[in-house]
C-alpha atoms as a PDB file:
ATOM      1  CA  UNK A   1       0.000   0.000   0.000  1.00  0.00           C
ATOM      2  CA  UNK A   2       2.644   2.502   0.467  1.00  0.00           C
ATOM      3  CA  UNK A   3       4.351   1.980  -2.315  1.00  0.00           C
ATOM      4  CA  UNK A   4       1.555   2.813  -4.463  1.00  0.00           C
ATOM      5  CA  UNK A   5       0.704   5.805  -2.646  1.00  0.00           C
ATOM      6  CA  UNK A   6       4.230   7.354  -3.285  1.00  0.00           C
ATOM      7  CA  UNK A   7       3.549   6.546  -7.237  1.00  0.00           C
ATOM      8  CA  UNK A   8       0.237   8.544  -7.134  1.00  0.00           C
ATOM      9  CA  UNK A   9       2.285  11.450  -4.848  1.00  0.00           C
ATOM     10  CA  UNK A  10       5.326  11.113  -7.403  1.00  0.00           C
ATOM     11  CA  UNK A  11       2.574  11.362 -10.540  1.00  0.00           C
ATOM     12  CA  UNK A  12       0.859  14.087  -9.265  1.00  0.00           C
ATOM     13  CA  UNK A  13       4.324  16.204  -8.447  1.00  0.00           C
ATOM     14  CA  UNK A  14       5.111  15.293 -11.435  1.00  0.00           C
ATOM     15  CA  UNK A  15       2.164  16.775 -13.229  1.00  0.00           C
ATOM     16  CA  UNK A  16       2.337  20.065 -11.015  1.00  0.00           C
ATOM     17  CA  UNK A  17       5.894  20.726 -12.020  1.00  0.00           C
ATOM     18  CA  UNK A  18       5.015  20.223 -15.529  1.00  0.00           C
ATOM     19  CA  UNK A  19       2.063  22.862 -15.193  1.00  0.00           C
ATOM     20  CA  UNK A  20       3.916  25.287 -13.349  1.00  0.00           C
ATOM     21  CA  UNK A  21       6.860  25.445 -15.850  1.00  0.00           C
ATOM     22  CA  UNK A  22       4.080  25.617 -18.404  1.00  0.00           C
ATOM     23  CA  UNK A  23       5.805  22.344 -20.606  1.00  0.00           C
ATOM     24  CA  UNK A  24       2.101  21.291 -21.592  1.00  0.00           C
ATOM     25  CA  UNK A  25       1.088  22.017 -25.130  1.00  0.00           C
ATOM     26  CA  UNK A  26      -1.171  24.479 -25.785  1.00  0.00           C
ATOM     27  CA  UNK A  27      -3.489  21.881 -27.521  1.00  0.00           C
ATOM     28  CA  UNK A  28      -3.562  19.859 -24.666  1.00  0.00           C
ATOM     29  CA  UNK A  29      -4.319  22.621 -21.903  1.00  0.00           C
ATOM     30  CA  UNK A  30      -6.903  23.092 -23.869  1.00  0.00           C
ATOM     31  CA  UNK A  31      -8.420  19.831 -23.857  1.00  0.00           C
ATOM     32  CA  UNK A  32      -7.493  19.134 -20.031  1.00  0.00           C
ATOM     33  CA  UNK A  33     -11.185  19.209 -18.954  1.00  0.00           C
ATOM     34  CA  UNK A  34     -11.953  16.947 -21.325  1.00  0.00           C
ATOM     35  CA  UNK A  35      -9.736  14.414 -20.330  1.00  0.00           C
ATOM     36  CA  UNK A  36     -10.321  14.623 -16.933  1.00  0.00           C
ATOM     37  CA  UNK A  37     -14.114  14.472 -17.453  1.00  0.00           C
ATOM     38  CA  UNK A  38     -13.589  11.404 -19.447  1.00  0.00           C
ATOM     39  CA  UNK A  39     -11.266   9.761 -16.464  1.00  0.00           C
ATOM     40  CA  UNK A  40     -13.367  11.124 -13.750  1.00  0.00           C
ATOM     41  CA  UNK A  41     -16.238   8.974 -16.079  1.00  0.00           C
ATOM     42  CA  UNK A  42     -13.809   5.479 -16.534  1.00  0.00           C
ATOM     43  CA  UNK A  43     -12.596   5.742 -12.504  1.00  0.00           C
ATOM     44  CA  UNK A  44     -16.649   6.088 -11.781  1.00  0.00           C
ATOM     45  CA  UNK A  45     -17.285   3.028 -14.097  1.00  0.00           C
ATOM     46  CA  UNK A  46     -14.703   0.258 -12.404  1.00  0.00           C
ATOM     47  CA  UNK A  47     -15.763   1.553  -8.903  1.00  0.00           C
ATOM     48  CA  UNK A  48     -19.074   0.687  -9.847  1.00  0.00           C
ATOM     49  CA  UNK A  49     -17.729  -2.630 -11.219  1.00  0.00           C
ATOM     50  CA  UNK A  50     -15.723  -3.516  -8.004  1.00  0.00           C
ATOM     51  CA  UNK A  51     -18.657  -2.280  -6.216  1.00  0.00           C
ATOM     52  CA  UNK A  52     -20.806  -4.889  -8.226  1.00  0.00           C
ATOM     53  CA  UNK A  53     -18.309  -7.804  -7.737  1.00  0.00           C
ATOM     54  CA  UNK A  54     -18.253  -7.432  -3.967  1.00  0.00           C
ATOM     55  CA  UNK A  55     -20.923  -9.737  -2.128  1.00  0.00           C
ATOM     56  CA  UNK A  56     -20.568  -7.548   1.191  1.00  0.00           C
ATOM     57  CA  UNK A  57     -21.201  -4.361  -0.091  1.00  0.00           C
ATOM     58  CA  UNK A  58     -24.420  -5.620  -1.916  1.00  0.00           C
ATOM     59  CA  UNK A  59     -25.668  -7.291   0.751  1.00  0.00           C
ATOM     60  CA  UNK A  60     -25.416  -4.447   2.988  1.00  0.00           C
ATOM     61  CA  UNK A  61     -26.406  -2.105   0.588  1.00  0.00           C
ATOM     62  CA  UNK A  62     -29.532  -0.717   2.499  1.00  0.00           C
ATOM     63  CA  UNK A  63     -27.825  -0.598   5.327  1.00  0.00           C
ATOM     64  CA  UNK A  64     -24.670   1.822   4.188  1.00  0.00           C
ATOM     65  CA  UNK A  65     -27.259   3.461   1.840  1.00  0.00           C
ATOM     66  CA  UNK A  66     -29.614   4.371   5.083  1.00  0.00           C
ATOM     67  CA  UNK A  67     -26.349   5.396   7.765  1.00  0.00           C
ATOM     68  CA  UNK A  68     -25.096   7.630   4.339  1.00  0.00           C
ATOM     69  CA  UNK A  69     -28.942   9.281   4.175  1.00  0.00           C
ATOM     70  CA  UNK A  70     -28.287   9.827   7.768  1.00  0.00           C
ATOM     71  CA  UNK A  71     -24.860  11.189   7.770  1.00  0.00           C
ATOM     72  CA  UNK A  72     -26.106  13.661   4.574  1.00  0.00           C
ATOM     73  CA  UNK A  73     -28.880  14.883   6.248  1.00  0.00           C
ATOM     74  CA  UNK A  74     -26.886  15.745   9.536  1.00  0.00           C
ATOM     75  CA  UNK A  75     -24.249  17.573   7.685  1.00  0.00           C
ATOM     76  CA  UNK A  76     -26.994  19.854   5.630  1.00  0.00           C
ATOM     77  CA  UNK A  77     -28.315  20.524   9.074  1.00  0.00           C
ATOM     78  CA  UNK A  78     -25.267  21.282  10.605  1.00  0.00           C
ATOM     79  CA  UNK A  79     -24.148  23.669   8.015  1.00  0.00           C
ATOM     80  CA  UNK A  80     -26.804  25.347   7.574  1.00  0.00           C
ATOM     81  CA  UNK A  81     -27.447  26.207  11.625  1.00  0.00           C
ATOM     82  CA  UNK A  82     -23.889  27.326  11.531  1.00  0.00           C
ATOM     83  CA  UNK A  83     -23.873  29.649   8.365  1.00  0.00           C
ATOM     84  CA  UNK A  84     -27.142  31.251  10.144  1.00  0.00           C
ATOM     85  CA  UNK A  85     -24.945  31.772  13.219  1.00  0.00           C
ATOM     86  CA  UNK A  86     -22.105  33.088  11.863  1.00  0.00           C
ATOM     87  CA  UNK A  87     -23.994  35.169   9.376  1.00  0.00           C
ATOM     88  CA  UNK A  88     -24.984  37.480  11.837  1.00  0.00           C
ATOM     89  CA  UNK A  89     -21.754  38.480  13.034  1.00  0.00           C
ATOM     90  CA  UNK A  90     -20.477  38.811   9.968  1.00  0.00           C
ATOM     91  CA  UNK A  91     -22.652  40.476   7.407  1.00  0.00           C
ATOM     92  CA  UNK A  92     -23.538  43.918   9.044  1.00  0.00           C
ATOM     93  CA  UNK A  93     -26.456  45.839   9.305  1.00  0.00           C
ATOM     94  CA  UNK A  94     -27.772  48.403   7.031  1.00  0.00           C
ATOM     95  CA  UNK A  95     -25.481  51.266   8.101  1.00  0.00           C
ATOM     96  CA  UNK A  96     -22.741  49.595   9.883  1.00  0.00           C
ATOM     97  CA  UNK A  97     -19.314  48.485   9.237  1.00  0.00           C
ATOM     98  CA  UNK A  98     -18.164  45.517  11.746  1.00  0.00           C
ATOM     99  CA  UNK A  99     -14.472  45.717  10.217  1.00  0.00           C
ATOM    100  CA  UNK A 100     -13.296  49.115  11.094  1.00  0.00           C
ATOM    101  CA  UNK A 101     -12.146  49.846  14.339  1.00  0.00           C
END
């Protein structure tokens, strides 16, 4: 397991140094979104096949489906109590600047 994690790290320094000296080809930039729709699409498709293959998983589908729902719907909550709270002690009131001393 480690070993393959210091491939990914080494592939993806690998692509940031090639960005950031700008060595990619003008006709691929262009077409980066592309490709990584495409791969984003193919990496979606074998998890879904290794998903498939795996006995576990689909017979305790319901039951990671339902804690998931759960763990969604908590996190929506959450979020959105907290934005409210911190809303109002950030965005001032008509006439009032909360930044300046």
């Amino acid at each position: 397991m480690g070993i393959r994690l210091l491939i990914y790290l080494i592939i993806l320094l690998a692509g940031a140094v090639l960005g950031y000296k700008d060595k990619i080809v003008v006709g691929l930039s262009n077409k980066l979104n592309l490709i990584q729709n495409i791969s984003l699409f193919f990496l979606l498709f074998i998890m879904g096949i290794r998903i498939g293959l795996d006995e576990k998983v689909i017979s305790s589908f319901f039951t990671i489906g339902f804690k998931a729902g759960i763990i969604a719907i908590i996190t929506i909550v959450l979020t959105v109590v907290v934005i409210r709270i911190l809303s109002r002690f950030i965005i001032k009131k008509e006439g009032e600047n909360r930044f300046e001393p």
